[in-house]
PDB file of N, CA and C in Angstrom:
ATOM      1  N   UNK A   1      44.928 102.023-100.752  1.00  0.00           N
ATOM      2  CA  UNK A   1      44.937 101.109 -99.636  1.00  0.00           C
ATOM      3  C   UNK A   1      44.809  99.686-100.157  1.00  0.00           C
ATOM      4  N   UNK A   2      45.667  98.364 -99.908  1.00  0.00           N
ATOM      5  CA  UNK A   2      45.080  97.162-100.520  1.00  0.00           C
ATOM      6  C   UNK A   2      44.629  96.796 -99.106  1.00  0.00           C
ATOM      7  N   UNK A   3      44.025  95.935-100.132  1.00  0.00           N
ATOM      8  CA  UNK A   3      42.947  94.883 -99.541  1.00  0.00           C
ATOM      9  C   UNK A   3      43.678  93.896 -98.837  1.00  0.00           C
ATOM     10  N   UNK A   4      42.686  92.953 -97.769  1.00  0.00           N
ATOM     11  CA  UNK A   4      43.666  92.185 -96.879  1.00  0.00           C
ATOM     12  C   UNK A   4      42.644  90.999 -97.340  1.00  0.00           C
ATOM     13  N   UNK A   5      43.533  89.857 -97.381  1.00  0.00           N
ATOM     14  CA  UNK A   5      43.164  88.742 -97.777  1.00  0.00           C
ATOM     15  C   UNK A   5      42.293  87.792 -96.276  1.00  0.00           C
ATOM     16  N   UNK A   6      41.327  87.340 -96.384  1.00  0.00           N
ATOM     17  CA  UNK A   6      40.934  86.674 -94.891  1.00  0.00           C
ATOM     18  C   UNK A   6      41.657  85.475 -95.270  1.00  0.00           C
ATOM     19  N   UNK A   7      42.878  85.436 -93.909  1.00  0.00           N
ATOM     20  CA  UNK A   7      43.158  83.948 -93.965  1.00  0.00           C
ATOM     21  C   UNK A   7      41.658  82.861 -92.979  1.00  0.00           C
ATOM     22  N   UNK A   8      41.828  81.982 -93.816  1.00  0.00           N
ATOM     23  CA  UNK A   8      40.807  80.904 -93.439  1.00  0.00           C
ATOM     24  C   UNK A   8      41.746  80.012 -92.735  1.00  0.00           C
ATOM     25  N   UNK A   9      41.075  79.661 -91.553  1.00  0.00           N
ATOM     26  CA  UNK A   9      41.567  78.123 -90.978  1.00  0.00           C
ATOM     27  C   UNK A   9      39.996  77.497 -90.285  1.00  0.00           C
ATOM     28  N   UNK A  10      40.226  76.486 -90.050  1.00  0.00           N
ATOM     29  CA  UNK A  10      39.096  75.558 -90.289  1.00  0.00           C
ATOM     30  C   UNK A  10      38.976  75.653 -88.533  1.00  0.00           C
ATOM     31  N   UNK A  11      37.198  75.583 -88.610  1.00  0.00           N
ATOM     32  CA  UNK A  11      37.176  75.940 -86.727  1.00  0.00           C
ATOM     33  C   UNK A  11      36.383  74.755 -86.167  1.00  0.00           C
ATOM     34  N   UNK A  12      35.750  74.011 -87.060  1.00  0.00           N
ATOM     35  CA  UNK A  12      35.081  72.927 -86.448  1.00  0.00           C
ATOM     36  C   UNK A  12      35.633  72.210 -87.744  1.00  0.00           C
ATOM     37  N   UNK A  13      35.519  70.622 -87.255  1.00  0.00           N
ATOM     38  CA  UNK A  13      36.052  69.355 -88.364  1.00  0.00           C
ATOM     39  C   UNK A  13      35.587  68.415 -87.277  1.00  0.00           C
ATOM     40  N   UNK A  14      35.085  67.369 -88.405  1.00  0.00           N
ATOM     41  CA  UNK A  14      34.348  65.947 -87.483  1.00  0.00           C
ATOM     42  C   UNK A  14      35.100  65.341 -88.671  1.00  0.00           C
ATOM     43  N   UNK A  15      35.441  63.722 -88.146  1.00  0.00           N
ATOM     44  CA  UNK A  15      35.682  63.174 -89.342  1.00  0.00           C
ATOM     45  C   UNK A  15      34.714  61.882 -89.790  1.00  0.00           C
ATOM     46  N   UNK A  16      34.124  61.802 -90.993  1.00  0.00           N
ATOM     47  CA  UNK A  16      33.652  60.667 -91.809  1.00  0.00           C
ATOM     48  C   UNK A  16      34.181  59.431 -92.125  1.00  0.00           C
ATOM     49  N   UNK A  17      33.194  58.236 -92.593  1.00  0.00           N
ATOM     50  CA  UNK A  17      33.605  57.146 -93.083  1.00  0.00           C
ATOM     51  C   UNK A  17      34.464  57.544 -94.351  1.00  0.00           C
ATOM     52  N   UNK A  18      35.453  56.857 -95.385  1.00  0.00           N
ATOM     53  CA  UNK A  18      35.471  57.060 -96.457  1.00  0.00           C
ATOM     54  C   UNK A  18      36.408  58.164 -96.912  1.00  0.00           C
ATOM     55  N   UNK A  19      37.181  58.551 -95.965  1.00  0.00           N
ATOM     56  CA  UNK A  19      38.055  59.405 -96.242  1.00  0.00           C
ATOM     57  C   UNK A  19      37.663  60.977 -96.165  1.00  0.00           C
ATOM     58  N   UNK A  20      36.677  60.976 -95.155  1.00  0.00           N
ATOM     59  CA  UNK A  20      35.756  62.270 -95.753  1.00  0.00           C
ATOM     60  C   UNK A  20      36.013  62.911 -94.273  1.00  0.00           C
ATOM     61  N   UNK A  21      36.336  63.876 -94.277  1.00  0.00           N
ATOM     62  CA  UNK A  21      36.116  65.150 -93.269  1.00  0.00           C
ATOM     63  C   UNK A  21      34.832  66.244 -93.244  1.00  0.00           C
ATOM     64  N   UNK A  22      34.185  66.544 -92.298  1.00  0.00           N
ATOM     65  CA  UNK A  22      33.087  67.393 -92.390  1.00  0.00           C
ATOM     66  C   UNK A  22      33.863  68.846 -91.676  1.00  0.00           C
ATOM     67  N   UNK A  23      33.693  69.923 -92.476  1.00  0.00           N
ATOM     68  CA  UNK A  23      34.423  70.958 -91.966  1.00  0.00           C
ATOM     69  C   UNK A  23      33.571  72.287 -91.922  1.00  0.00           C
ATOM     70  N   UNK A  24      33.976  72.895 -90.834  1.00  0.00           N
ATOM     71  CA  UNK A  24      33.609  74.315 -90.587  1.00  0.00           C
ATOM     72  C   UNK A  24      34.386  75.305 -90.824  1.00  0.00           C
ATOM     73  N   UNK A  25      35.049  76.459 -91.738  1.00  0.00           N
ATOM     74  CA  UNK A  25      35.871  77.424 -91.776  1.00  0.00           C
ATOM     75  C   UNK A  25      35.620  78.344 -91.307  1.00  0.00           C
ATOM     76  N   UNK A  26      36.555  79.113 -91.138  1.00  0.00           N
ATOM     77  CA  UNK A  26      36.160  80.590 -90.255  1.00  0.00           C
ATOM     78  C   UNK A  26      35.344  81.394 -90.639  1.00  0.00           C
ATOM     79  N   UNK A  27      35.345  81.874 -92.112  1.00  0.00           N
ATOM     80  CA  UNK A  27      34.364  82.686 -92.348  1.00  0.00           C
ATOM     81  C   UNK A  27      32.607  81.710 -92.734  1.00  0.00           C
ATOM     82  N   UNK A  28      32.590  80.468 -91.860  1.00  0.00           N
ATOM     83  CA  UNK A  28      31.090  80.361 -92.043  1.00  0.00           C
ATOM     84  C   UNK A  28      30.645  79.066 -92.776  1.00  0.00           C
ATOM     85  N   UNK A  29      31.630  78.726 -93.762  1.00  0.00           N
ATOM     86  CA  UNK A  29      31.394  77.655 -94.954  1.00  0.00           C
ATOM     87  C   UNK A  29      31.360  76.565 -94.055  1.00  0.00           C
ATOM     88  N   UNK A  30      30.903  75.703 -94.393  1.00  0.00           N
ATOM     89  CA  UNK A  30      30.769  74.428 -94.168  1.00  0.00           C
ATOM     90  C   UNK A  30      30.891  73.700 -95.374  1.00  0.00           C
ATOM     91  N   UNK A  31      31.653  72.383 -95.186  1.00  0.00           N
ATOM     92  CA  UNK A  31      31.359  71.060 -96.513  1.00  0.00           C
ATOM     93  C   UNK A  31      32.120  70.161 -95.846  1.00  0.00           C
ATOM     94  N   UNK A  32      32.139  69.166 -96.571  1.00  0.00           N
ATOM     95  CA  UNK A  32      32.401  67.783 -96.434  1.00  0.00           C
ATOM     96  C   UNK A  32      33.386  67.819 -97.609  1.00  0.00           C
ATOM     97  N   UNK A  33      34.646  67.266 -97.555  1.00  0.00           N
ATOM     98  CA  UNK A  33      35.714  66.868 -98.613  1.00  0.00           C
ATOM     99  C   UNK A  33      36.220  65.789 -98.608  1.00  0.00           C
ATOM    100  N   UNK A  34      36.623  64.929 -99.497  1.00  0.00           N
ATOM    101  CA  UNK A  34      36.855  63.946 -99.469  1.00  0.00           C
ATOM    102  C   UNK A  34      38.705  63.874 -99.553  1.00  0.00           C
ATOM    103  N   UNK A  35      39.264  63.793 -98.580  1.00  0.00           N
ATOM    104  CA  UNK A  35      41.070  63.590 -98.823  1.00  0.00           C
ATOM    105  C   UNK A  35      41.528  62.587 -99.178  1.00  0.00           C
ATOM    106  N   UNK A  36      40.859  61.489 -99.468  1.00  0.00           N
ATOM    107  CA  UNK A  36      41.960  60.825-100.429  1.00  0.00           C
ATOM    108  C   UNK A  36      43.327  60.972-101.268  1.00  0.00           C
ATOM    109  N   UNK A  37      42.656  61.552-102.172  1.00  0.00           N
ATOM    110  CA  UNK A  37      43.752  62.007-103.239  1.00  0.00           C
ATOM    111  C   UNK A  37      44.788  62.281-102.985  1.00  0.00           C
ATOM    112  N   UNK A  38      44.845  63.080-101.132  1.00  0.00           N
ATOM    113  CA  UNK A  38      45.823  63.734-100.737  1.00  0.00           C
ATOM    114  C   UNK A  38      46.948  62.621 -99.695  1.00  0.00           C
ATOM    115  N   UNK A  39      46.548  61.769 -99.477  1.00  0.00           N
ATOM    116  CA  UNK A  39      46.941  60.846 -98.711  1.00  0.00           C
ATOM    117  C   UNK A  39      48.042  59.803 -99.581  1.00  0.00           C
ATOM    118  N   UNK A  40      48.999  60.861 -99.932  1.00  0.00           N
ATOM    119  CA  UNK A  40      50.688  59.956-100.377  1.00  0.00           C
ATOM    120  C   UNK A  40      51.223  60.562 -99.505  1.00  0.00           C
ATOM    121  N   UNK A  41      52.495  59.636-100.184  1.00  0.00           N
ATOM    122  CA  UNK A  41      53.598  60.044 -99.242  1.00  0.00           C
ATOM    123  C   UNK A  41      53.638  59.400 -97.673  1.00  0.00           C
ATOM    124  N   UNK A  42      54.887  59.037 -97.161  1.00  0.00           N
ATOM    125  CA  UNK A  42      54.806  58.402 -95.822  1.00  0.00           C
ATOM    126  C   UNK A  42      54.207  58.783 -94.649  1.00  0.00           C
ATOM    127  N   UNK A  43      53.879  60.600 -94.505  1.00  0.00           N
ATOM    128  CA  UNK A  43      53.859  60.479 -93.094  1.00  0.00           C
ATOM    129  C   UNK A  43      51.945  60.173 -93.652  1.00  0.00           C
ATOM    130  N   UNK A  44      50.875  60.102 -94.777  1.00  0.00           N
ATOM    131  CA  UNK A  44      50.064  59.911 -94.324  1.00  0.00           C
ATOM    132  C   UNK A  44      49.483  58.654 -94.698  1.00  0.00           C
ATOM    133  N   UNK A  45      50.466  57.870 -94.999  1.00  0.00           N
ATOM    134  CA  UNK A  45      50.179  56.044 -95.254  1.00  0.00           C
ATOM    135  C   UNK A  45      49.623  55.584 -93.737  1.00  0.00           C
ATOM    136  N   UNK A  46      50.021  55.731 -92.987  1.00  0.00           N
ATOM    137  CA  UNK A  46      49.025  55.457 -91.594  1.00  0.00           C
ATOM    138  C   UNK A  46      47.607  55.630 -91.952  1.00  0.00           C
ATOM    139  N   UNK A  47      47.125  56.764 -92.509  1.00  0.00           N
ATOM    140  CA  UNK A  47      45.586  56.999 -92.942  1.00  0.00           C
ATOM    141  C   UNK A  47      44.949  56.396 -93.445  1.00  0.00           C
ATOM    142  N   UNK A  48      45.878  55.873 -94.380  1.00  0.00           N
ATOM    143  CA  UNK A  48      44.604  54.661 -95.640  1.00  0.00           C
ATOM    144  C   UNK A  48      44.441  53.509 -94.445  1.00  0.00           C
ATOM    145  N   UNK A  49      44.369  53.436 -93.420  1.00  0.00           N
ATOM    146  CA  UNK A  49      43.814  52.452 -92.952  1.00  0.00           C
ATOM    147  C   UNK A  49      42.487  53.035 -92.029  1.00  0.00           C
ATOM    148  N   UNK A  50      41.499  52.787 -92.301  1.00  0.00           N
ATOM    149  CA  UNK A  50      40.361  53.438 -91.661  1.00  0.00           C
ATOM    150  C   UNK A  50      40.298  53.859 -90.180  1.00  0.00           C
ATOM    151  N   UNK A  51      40.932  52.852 -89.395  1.00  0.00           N
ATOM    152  CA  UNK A  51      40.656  52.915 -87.689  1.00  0.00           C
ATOM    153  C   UNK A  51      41.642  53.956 -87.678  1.00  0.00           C
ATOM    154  N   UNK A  52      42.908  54.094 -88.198  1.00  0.00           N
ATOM    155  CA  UNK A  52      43.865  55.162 -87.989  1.00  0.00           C
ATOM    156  C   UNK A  52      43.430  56.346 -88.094  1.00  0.00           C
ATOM    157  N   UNK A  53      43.026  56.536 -90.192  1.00  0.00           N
ATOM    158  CA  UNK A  53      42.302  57.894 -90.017  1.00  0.00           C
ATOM    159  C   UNK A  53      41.136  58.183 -89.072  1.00  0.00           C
ATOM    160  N   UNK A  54      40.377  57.717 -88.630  1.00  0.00           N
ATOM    161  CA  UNK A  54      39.182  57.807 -87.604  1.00  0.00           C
ATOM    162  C   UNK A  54      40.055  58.972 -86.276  1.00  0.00           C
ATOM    163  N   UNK A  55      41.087  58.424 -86.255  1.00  0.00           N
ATOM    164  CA  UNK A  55      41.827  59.236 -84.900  1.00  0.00           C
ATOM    165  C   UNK A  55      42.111  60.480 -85.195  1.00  0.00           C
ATOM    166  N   UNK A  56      42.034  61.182 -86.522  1.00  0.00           N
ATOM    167  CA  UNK A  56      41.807  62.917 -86.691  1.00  0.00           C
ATOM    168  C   UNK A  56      41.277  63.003 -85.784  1.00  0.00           C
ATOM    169  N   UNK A  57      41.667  64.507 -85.456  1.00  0.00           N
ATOM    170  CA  UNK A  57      40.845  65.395 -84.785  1.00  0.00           C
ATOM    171  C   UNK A  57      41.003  67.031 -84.812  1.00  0.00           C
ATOM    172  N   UNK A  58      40.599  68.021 -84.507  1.00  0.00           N
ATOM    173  CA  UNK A  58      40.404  69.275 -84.699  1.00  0.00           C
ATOM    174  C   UNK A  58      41.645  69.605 -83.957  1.00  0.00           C
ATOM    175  N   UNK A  59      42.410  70.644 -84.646  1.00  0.00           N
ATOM    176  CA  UNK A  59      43.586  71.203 -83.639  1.00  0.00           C
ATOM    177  C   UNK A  59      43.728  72.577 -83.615  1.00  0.00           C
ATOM    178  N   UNK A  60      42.940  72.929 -82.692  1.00  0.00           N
ATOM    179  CA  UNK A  60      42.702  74.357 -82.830  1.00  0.00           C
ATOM    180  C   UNK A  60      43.658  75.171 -82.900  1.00  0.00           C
ATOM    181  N   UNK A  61      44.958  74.824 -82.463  1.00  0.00           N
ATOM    182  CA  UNK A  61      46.233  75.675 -82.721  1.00  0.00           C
ATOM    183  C   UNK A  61      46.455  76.301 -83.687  1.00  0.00           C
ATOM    184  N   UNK A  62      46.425  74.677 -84.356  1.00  0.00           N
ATOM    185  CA  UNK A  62      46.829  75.318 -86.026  1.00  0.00           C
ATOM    186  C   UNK A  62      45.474  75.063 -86.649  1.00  0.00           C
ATOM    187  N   UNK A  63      44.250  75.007 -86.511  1.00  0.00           N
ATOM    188  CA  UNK A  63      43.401  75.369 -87.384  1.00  0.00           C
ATOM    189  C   UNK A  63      42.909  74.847 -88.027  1.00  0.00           C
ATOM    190  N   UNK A  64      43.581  73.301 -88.065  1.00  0.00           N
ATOM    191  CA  UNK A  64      42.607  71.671 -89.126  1.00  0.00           C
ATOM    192  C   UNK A  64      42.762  70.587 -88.380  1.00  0.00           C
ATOM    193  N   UNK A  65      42.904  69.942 -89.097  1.00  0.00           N
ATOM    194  CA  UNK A  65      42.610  68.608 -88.230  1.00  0.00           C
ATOM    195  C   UNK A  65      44.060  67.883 -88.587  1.00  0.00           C
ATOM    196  N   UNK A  66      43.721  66.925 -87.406  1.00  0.00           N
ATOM    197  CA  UNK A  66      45.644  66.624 -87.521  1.00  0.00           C
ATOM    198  C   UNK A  66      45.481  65.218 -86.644  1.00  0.00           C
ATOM    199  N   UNK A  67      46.430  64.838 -86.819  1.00  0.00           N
ATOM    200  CA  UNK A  67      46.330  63.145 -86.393  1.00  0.00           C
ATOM    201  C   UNK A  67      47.438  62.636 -85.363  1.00  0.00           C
ATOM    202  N   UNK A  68      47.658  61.592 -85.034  1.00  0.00           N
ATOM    203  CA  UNK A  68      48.767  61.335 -83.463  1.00  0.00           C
ATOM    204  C   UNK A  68      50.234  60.900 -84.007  1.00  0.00           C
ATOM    205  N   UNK A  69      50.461  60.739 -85.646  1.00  0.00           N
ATOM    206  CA  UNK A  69      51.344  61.187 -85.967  1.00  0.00           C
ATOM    207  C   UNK A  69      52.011  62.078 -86.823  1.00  0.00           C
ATOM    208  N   UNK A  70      51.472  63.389 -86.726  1.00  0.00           N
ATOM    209  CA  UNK A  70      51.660  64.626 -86.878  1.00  0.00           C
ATOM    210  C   UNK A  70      51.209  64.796 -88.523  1.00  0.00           C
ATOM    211  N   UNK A  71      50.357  63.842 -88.779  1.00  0.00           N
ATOM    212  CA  UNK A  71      49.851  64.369 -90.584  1.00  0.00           C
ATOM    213  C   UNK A  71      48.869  65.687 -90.126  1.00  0.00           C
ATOM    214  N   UNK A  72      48.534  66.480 -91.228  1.00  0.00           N
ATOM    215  CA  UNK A  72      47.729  67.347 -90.920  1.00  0.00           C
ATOM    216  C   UNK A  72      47.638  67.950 -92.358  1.00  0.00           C
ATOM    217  N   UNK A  73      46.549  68.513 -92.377  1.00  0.00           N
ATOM    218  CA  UNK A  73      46.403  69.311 -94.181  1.00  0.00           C
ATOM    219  C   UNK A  73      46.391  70.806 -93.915  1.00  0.00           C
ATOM    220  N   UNK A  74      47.122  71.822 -94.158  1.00  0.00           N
ATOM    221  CA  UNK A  74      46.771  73.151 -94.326  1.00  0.00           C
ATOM    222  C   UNK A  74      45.351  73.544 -94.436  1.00  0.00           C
ATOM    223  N   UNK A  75      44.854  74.546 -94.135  1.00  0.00           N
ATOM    224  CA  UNK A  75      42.995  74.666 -93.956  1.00  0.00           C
ATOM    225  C   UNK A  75      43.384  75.196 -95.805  1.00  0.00           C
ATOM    226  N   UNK A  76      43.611  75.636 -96.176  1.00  0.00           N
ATOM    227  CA  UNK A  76      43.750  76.346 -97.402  1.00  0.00           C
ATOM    228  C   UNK A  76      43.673  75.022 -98.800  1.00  0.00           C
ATOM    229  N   UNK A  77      44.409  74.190 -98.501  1.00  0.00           N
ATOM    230  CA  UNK A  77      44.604  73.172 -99.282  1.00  0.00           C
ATOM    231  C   UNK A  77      42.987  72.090 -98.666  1.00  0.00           C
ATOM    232  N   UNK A  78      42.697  72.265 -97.845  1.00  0.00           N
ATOM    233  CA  UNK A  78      40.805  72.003 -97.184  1.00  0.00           C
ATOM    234  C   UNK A  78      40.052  72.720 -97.848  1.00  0.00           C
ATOM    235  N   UNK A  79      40.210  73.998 -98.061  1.00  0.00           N
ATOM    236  CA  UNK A  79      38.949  75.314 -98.797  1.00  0.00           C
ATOM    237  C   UNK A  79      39.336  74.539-100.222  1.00  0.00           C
ATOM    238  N   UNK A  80      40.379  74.221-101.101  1.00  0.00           N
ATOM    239  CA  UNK A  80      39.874  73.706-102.592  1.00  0.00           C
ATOM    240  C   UNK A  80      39.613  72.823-102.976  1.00  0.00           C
ATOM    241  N   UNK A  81      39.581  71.519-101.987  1.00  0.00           N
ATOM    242  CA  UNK A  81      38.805  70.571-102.397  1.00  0.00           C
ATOM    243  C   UNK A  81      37.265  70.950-102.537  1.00  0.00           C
ATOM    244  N   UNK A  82      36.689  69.792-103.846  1.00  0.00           N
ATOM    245  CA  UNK A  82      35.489  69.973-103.757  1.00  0.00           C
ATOM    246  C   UNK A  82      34.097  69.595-102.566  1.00  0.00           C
ATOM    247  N   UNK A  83      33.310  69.769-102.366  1.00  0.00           N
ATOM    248  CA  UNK A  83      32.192  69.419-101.227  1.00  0.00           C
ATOM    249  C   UNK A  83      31.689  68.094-101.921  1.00  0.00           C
ATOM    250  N   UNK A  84      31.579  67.500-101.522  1.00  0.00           N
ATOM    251  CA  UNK A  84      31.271  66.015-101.481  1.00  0.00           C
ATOM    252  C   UNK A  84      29.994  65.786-100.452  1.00  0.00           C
ATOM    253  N   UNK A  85      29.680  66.583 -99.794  1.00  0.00           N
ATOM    254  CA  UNK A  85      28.284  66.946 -98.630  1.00  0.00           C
ATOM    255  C   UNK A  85      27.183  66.078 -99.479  1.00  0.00           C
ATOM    256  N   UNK A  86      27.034  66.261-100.707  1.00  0.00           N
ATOM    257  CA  UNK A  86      25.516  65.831-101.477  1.00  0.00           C
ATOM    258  C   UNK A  86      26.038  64.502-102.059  1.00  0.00           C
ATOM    259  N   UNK A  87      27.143  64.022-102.079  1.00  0.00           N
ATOM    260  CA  UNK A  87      27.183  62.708-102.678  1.00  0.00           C
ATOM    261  C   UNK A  87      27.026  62.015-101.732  1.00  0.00           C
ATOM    262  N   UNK A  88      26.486  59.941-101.627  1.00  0.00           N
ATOM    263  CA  UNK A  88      26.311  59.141-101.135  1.00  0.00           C
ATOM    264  C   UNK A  88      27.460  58.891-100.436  1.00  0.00           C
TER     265      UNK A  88
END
């Protein structure tokens, strides 16, 4: 019999100063990640400006957080960033 993989999608997300998302996944985890890094490319150049990214929000449809012009991160590509929760 194989094994079934738990897909994760993210069920609560608040967003932070600093590029930082606070996230809840399905199976329980919680952390804080910092997306920067991930923020090339055109559709998420709107983001590097703080008041813009501020307008994330949780989209329960699909499962992360997503913005008013359709950027959004896969919850999966959310689970490998590192937690940033304990840094300043």
């Amino acid at each position: 019999m194989r094994s079934r993989r738990e897909v994760l999608i993210v069920s609560e997300a608040s967003i932070r100063p600093r590029f930082r998302i606070s996230l809840v996944f399905s199976n329980g985890v919680r952390k804080t990640v910092d997306v920067l890094p991930l923020l090339k490319g055109p559709i998420f150049a709107p983001l590097l400006e703080p008041t813009y990214f501020a307008l994330g929000d949780y989209d329960p449809i699909g499962g992360t957080v997503a913005w008013p012009n359709g950027a959004d991160f896969a919850p999966q590509t959310l689970w490998e960033l590192p937690d940033v929760s304990e840094e300043g």
